[in-house]
C-alpha atoms as a PDB file:
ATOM      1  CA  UNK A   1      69.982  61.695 115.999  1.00  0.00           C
ATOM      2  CA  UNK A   2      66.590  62.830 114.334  1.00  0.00           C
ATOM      3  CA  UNK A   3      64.273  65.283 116.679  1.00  0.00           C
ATOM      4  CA  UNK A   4      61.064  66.793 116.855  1.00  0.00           C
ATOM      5  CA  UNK A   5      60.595  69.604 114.263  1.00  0.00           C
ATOM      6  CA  UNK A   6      58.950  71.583 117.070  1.00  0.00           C
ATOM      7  CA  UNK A   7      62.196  73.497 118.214  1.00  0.00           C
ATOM      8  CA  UNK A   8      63.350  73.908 114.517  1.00  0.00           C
ATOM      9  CA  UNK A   9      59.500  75.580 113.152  1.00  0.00           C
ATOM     10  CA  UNK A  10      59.734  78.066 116.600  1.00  0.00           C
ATOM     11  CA  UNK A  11      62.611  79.326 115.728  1.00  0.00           C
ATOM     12  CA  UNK A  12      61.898  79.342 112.243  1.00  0.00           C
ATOM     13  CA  UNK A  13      58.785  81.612 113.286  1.00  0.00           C
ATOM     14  CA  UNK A  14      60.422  84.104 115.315  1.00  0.00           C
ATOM     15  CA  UNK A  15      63.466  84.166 113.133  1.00  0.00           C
ATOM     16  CA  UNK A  16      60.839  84.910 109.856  1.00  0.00           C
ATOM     17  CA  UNK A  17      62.182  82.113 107.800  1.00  0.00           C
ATOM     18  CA  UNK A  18      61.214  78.536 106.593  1.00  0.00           C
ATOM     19  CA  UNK A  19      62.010  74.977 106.760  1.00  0.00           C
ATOM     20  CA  UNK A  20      62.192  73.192 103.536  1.00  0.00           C
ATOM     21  CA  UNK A  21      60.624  69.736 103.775  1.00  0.00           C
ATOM     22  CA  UNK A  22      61.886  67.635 100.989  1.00  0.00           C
ATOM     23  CA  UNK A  23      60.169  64.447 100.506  1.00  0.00           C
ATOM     24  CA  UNK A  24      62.120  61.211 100.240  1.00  0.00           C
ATOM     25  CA  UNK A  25      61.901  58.369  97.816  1.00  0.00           C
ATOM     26  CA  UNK A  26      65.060  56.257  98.317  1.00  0.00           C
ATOM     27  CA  UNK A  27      68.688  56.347  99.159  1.00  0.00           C
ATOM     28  CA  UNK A  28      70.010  59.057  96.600  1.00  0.00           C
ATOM     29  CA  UNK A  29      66.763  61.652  97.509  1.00  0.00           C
ATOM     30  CA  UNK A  30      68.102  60.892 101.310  1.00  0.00           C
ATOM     31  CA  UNK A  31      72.076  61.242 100.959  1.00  0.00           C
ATOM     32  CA  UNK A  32      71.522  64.451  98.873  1.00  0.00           C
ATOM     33  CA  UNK A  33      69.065  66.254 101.023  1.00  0.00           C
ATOM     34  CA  UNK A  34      70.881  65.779 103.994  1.00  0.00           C
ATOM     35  CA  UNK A  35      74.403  66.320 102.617  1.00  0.00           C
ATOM     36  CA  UNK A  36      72.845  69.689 101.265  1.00  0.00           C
ATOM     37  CA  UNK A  37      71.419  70.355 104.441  1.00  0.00           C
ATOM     38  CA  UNK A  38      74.685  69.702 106.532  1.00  0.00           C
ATOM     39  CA  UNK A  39      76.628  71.897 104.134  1.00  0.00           C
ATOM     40  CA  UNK A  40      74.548  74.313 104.128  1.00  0.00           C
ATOM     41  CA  UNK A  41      74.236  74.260 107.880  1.00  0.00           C
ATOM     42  CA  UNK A  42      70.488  74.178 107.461  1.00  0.00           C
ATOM     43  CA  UNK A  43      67.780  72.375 109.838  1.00  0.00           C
ATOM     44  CA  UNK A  44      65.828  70.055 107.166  1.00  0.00           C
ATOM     45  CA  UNK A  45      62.554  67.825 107.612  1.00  0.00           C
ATOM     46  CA  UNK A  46      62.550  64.610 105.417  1.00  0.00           C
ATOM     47  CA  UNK A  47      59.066  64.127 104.587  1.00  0.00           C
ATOM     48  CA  UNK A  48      57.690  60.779 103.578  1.00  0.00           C
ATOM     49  CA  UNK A  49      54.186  60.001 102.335  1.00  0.00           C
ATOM     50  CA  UNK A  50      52.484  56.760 103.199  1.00  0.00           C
ATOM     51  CA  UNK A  51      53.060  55.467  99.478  1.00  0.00           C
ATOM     52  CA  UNK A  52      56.998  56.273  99.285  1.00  0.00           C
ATOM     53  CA  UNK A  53      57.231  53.981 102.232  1.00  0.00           C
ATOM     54  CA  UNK A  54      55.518  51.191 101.217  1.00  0.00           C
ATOM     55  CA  UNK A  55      58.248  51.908  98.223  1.00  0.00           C
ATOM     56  CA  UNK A  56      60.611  51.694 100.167  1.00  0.00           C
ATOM     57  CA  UNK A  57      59.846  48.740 101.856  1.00  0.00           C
ATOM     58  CA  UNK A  58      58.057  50.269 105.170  1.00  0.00           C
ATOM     59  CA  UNK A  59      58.367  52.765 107.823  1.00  0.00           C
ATOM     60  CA  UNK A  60      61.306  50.629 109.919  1.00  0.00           C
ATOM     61  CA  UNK A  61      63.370  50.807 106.448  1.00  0.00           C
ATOM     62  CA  UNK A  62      62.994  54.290 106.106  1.00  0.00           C
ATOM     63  CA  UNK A  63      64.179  55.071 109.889  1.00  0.00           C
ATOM     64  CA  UNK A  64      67.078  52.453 109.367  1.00  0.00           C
ATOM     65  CA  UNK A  65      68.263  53.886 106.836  1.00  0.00           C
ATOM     66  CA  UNK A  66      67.661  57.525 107.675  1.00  0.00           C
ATOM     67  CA  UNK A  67      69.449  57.063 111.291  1.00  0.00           C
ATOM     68  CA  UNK A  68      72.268  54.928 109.675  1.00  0.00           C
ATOM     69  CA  UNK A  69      73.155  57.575 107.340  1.00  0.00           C
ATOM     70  CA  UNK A  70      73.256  60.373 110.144  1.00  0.00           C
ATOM     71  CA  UNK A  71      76.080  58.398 111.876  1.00  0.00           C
ATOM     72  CA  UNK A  72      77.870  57.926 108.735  1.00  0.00           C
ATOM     73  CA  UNK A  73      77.294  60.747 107.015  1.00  0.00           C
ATOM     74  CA  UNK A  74      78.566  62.592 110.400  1.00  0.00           C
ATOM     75  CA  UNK A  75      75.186  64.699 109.909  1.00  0.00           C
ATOM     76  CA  UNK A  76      75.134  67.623 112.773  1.00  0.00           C
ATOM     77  CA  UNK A  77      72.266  69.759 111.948  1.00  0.00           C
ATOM     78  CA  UNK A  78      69.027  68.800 113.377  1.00  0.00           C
ATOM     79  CA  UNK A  79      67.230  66.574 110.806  1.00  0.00           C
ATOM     80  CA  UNK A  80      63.264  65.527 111.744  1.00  0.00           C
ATOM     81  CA  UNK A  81      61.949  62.491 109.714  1.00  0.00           C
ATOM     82  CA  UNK A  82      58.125  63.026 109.230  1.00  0.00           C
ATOM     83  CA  UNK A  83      54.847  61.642 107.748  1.00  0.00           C
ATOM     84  CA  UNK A  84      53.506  63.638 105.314  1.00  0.00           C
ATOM     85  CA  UNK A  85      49.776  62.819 105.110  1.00  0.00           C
ATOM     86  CA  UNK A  86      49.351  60.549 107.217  1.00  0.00           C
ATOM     87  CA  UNK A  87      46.527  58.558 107.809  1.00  0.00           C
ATOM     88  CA  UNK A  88      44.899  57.791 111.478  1.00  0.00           C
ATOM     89  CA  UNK A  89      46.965  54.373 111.352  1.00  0.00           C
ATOM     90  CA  UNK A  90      49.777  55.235 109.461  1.00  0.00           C
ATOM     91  CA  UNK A  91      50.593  58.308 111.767  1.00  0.00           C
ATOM     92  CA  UNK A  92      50.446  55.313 114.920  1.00  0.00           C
ATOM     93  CA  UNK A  93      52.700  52.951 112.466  1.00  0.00           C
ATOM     94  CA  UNK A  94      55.731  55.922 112.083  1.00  0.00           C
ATOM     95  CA  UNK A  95      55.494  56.481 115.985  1.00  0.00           C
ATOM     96  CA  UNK A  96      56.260  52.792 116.502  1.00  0.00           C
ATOM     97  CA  UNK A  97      59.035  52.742 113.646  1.00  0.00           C
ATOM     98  CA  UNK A  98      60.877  55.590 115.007  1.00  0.00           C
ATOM     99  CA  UNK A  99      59.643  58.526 112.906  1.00  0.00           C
ATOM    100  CA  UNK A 100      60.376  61.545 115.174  1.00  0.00           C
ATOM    101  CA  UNK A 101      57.737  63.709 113.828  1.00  0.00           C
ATOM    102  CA  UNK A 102      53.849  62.767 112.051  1.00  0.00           C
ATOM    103  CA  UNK A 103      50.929  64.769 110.141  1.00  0.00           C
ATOM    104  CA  UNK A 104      48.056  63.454 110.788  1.00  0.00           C
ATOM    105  CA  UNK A 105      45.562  64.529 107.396  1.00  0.00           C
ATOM    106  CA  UNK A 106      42.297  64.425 108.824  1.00  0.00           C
ATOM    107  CA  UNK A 107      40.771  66.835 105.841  1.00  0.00           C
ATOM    108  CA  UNK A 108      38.945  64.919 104.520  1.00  0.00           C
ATOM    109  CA  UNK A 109      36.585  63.992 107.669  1.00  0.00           C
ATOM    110  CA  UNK A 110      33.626  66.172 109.313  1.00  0.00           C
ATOM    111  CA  UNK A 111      35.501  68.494 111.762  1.00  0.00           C
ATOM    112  CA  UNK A 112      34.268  66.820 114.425  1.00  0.00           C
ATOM    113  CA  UNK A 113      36.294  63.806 113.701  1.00  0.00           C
ATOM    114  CA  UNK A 114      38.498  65.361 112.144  1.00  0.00           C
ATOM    115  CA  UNK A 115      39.279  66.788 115.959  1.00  0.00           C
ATOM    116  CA  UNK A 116      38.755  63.422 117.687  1.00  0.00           C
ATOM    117  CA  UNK A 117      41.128  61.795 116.037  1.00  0.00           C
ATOM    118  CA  UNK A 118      43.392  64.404 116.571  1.00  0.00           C
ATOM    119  CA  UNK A 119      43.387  65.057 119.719  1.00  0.00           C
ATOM    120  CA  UNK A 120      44.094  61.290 120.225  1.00  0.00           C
ATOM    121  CA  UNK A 121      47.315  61.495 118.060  1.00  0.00           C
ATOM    122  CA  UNK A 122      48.494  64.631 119.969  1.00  0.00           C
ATOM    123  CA  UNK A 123      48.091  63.129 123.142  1.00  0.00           C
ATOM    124  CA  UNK A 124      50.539  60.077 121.762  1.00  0.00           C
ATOM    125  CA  UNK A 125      52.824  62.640 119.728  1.00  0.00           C
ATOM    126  CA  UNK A 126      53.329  64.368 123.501  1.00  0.00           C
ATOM    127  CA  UNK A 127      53.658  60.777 125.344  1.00  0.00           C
ATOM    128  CA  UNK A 128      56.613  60.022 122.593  1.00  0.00           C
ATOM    129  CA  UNK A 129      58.276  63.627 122.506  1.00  0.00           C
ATOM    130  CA  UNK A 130      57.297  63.979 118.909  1.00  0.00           C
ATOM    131  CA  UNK A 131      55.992  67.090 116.945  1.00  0.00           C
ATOM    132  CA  UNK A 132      52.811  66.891 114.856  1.00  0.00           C
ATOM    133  CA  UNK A 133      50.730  68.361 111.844  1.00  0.00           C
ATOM    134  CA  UNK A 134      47.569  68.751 111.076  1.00  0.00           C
ATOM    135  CA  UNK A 135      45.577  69.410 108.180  1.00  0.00           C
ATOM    136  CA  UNK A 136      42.687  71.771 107.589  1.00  0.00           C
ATOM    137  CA  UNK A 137      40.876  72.539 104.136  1.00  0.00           C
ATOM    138  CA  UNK A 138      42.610  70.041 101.597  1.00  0.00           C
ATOM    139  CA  UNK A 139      45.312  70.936  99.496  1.00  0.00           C
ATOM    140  CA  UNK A 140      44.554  70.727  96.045  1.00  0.00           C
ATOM    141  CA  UNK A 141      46.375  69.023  93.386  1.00  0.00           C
ATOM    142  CA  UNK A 142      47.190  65.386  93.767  1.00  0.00           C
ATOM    143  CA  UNK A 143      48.613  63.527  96.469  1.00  0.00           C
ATOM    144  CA  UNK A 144      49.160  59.955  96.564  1.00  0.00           C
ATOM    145  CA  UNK A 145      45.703  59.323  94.338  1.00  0.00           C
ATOM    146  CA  UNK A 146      43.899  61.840  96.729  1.00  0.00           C
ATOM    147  CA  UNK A 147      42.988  65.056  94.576  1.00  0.00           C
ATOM    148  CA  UNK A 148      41.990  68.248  95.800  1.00  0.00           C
ATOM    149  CA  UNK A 149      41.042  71.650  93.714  1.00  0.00           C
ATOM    150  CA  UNK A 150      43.154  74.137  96.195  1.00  0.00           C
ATOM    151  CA  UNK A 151      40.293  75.001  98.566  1.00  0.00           C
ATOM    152  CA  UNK A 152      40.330  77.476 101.259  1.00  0.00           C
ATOM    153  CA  UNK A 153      40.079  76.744 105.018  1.00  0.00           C
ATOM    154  CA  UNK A 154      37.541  78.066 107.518  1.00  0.00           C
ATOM    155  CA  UNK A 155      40.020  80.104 109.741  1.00  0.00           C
ATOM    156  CA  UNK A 156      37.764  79.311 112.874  1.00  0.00           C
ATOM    157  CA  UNK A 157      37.883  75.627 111.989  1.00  0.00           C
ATOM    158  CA  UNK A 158      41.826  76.051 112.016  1.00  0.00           C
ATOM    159  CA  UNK A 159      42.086  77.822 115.347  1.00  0.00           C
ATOM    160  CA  UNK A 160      39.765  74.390 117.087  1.00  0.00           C
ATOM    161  CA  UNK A 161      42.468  72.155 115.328  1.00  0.00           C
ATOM    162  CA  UNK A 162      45.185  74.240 116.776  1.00  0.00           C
ATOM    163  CA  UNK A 163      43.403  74.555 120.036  1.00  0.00           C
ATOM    164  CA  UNK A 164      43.886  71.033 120.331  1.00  0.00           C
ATOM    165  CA  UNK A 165      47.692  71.094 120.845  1.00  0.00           C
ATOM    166  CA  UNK A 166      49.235  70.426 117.700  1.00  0.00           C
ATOM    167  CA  UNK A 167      52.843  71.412 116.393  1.00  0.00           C
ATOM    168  CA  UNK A 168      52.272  72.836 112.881  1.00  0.00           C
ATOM    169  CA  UNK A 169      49.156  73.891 111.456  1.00  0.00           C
ATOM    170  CA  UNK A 170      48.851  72.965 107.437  1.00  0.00           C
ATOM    171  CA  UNK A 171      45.447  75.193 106.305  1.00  0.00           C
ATOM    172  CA  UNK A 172      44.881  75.151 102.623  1.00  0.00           C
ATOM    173  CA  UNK A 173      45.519  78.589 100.764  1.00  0.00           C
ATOM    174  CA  UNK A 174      44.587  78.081  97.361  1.00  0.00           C
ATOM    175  CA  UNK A 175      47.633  75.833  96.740  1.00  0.00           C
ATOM    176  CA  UNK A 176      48.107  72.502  95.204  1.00  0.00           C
ATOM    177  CA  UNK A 177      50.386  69.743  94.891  1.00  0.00           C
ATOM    178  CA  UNK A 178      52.561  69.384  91.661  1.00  0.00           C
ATOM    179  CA  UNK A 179      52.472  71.565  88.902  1.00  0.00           C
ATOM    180  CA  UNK A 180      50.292  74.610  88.783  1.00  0.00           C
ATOM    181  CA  UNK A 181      48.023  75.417  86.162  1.00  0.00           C
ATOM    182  CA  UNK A 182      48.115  78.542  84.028  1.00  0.00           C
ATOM    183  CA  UNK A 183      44.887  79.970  85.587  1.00  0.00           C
ATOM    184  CA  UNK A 184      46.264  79.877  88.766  1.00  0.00           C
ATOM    185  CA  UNK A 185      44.766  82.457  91.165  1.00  0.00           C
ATOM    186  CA  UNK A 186      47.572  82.656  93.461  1.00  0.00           C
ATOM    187  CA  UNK A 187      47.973  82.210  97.474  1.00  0.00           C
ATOM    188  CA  UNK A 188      44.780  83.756  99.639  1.00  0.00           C
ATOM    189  CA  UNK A 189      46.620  85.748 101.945  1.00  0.00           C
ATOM    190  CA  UNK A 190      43.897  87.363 103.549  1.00  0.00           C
ATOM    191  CA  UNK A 191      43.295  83.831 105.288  1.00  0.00           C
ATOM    192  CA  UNK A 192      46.250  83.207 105.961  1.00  0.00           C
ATOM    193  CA  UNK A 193      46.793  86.360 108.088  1.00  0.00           C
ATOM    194  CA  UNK A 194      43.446  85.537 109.509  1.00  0.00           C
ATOM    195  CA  UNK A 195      44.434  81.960 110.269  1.00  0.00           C
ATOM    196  CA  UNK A 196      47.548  83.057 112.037  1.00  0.00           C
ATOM    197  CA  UNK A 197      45.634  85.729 114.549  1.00  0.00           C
ATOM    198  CA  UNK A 198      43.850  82.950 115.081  1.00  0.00           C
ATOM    199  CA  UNK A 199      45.872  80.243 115.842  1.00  0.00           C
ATOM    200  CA  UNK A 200      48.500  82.553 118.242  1.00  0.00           C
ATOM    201  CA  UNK A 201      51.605  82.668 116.291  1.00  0.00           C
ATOM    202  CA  UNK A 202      51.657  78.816 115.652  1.00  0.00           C
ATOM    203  CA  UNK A 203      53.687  77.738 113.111  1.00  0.00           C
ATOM    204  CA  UNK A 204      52.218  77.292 109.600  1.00  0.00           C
ATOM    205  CA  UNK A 205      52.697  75.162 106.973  1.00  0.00           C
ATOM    206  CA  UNK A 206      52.500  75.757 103.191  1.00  0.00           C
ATOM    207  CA  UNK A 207      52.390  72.640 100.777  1.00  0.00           C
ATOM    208  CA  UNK A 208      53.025  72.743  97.238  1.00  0.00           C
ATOM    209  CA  UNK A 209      55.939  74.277  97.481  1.00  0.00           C
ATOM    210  CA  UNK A 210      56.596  73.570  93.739  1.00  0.00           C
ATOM    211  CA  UNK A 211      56.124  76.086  91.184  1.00  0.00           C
ATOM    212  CA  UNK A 212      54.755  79.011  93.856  1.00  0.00           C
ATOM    213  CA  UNK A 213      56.511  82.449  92.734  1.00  0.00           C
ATOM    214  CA  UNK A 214      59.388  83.390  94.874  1.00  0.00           C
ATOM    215  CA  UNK A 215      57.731  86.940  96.295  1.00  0.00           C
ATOM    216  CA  UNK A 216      54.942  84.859  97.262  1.00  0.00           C
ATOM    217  CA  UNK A 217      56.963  82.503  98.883  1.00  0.00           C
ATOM    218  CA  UNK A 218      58.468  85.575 100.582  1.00  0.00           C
ATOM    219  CA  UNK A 219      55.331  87.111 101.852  1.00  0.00           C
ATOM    220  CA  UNK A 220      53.975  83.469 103.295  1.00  0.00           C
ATOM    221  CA  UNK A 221      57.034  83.544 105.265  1.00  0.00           C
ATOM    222  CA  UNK A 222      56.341  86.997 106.702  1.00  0.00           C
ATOM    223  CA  UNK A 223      52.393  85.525 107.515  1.00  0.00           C
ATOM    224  CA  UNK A 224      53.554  83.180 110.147  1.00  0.00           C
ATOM    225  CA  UNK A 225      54.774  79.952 107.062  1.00  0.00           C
ATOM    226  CA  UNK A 226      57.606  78.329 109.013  1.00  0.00           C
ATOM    227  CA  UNK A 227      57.335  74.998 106.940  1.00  0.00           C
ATOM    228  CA  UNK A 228      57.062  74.592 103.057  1.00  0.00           C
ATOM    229  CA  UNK A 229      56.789  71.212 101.453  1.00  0.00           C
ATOM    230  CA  UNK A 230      58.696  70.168  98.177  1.00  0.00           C
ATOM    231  CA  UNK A 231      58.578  67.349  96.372  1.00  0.00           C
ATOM    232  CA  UNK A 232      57.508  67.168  92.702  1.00  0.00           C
ATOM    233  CA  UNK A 233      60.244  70.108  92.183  1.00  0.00           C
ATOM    234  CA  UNK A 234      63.239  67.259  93.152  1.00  0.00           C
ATOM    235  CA  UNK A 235      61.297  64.679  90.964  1.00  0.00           C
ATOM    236  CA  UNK A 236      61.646  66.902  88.040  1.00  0.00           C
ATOM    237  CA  UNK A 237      65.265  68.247  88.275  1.00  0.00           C
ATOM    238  CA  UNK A 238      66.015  64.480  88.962  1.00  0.00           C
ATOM    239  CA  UNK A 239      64.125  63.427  85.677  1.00  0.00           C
ATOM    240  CA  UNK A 240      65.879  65.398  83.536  1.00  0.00           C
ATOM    241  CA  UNK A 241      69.488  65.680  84.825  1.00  0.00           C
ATOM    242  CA  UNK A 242      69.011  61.523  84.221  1.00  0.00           C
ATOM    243  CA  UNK A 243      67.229  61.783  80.812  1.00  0.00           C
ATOM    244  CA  UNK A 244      69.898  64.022  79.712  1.00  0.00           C
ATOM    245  CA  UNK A 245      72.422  61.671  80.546  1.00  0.00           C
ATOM    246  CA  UNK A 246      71.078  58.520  78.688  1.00  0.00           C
ATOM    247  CA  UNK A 247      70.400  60.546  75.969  1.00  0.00           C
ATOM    248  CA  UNK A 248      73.656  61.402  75.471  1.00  0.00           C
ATOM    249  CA  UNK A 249      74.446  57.940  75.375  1.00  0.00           C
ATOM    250  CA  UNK A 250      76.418  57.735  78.711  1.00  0.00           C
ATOM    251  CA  UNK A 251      75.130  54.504  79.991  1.00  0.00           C
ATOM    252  CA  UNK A 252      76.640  53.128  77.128  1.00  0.00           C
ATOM    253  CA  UNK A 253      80.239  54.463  77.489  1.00  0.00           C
ATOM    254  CA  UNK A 254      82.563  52.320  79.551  1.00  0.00           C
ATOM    255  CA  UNK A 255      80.391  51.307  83.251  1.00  0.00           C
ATOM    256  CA  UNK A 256      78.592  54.263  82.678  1.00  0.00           C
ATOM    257  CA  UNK A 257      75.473  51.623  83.227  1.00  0.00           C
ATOM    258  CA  UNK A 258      76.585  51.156  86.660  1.00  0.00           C
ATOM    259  CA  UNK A 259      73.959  52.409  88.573  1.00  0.00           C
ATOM    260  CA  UNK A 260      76.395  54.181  91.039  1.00  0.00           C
ATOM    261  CA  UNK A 261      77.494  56.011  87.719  1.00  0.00           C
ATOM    262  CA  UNK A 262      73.753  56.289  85.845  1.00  0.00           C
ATOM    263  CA  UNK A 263      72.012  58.055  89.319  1.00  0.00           C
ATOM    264  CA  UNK A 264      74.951  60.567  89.722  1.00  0.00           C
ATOM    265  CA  UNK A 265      73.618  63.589  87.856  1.00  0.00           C
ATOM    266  CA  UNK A 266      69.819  63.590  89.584  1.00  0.00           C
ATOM    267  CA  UNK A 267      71.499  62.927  92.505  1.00  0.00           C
ATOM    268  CA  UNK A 268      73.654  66.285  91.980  1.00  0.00           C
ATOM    269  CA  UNK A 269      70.427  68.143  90.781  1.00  0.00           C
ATOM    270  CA  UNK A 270      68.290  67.623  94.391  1.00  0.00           C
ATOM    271  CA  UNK A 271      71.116  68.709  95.749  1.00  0.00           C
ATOM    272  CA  UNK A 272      71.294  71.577  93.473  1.00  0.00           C
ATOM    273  CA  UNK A 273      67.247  72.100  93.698  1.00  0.00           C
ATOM    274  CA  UNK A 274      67.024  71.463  97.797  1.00  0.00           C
ATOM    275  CA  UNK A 275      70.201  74.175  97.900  1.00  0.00           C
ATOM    276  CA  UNK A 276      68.353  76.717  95.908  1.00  0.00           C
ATOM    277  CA  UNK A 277      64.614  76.517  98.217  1.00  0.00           C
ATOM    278  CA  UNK A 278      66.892  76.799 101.022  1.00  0.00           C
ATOM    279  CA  UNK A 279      68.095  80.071 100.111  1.00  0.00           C
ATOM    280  CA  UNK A 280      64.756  81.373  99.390  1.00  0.00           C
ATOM    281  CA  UNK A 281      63.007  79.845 102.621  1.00  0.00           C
ATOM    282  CA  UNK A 282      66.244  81.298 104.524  1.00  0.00           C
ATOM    283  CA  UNK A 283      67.030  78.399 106.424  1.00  0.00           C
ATOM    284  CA  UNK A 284      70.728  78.295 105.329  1.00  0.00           C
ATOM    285  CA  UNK A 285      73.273  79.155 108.123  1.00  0.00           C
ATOM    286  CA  UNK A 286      70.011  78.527 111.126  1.00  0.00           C
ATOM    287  CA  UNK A 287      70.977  75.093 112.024  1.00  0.00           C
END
């Protein structure tokens, strides 16, 4: 049964660990994240952005298949299926299809609106026993055609958003999505310390997990970061582990075209990539 990630990010906080959110894109990302969280004995978010499900077919598909795999799958740890930048109507859309968790990314407004709007979705998140996230400062990089250059939020402006009742506070540090660039500055941890005196202890979230050094990883964790986002990092183990295996001119041997047969080895490497940012975040053995 999916929950709220609100019990799973408080415990996260006290315990000074992370949960990994691994984004979604169809049925192998799915089965392997949550087979790697269940043997792992890890809580897990599965993150989906308003373009992977239109990919995959709409929000009701996604919870479908999400809650038919739990039963079959015989998945006990607690698994929270979430929006990941969500817009105002897409966040109301996953509440009706049975998402048990929504970010609301209101960034890109005047803070003003940015806190009407979300006060409106907190009040439904609480109605519906949901957690939610909210977004302060956008993250750079690009996400789902929105890009951002890695900008900073106003601590102050975070502590009104939290103020307003939210789960999980996501405040831009200086990181992006995807791949970093070679003149990379690095995570502004100054802020974030300030953001989390600010906000009382609430849990933080860090996205762009891809391609941030491990000791930095460490030290966000120590600041209060009880949720870090990855997705391109799955893409590109996926990629290759399937690249490798046409080029060696599998899918030519025997059914090896079989699609069962041609999506085994990127299946095997999320599992090997979500494994590996669970160890680092710390969430293995928590569930």
């Amino acid at each position: 049964m999916l929950v709220s990630a609100k019990d799973m990010l408080q415990k996260a906080r006290d315990g000074k660990y992370a949960v990994g959110q691994f984004n979604i894109n169809n049925l192998e990302w799915t089965k392997a994240i949550l087979l790697t969280a269940q043997e792992n004995n890890s809580p897990v978010i599965l993150g989906v952005s308003e373009g992977a499900g239109k990919y995959m077919a709409g929000y009701r598909t996604v919870v479908g298949m999400v809650n038919g795999m739990l039963e079959e799958l015989k998945i006990t740890v607690p698994v929270a299926l979430h929006l990941d930048h969500g817009s105002y109507e897409g966040a109301k859309e996953c509440v009706a299809a049975g998402f048990s968790s929504i970010m609301f990314d209101g960034s890109h407004y005047p803070i003003e609106e940015n806190v009407e709007k979300t006060k409106e979705l907190v009040a439904l998140a609480n109605e519906k026993g949901l957690s939610i996230e909210a977004e302060v400062g956008s993250i750079g990089g690009e996400e789902d055609g929105v890009i951002g250059a890695g900008e900073v939020a106003d601590p102050n402006e975070c502590k009104r958003i939290a103020d307003l009742g939210v789960t999980m506070l996501a405040a831009g540090i200086g990181n992006i999505h995807g791949k970093y660039p070679a003149n990379w500055k690095g995570l502004n941890f100054d802020v974030l310390a300030e953001i989390q005196k600010l906000t009382a202890g609430m849990p933080l979230v860090l996205h762009g997990g891809t391609g941030i050094p491990a000791d930095m990883i460490k030290k966000a964790i120590s600041l209060g970061v009880s949720k870090i986002n990855v997705n391109t990092e799955c893409q590109l183990a996926f990629a290759e582990a399937t690249r490798k295996y046409i080029e060696a001119g599998k899918d030519l041997e025997g059914k090896g075209f079989d699609p069962r047969k041609l999506l085994a080895p990127g299946f095997e490497a999320i599992k090997a990539t979500v494994k590996v940012k669970m160890e680092l975040f710390g969430s293995i053995g928590k569930a």
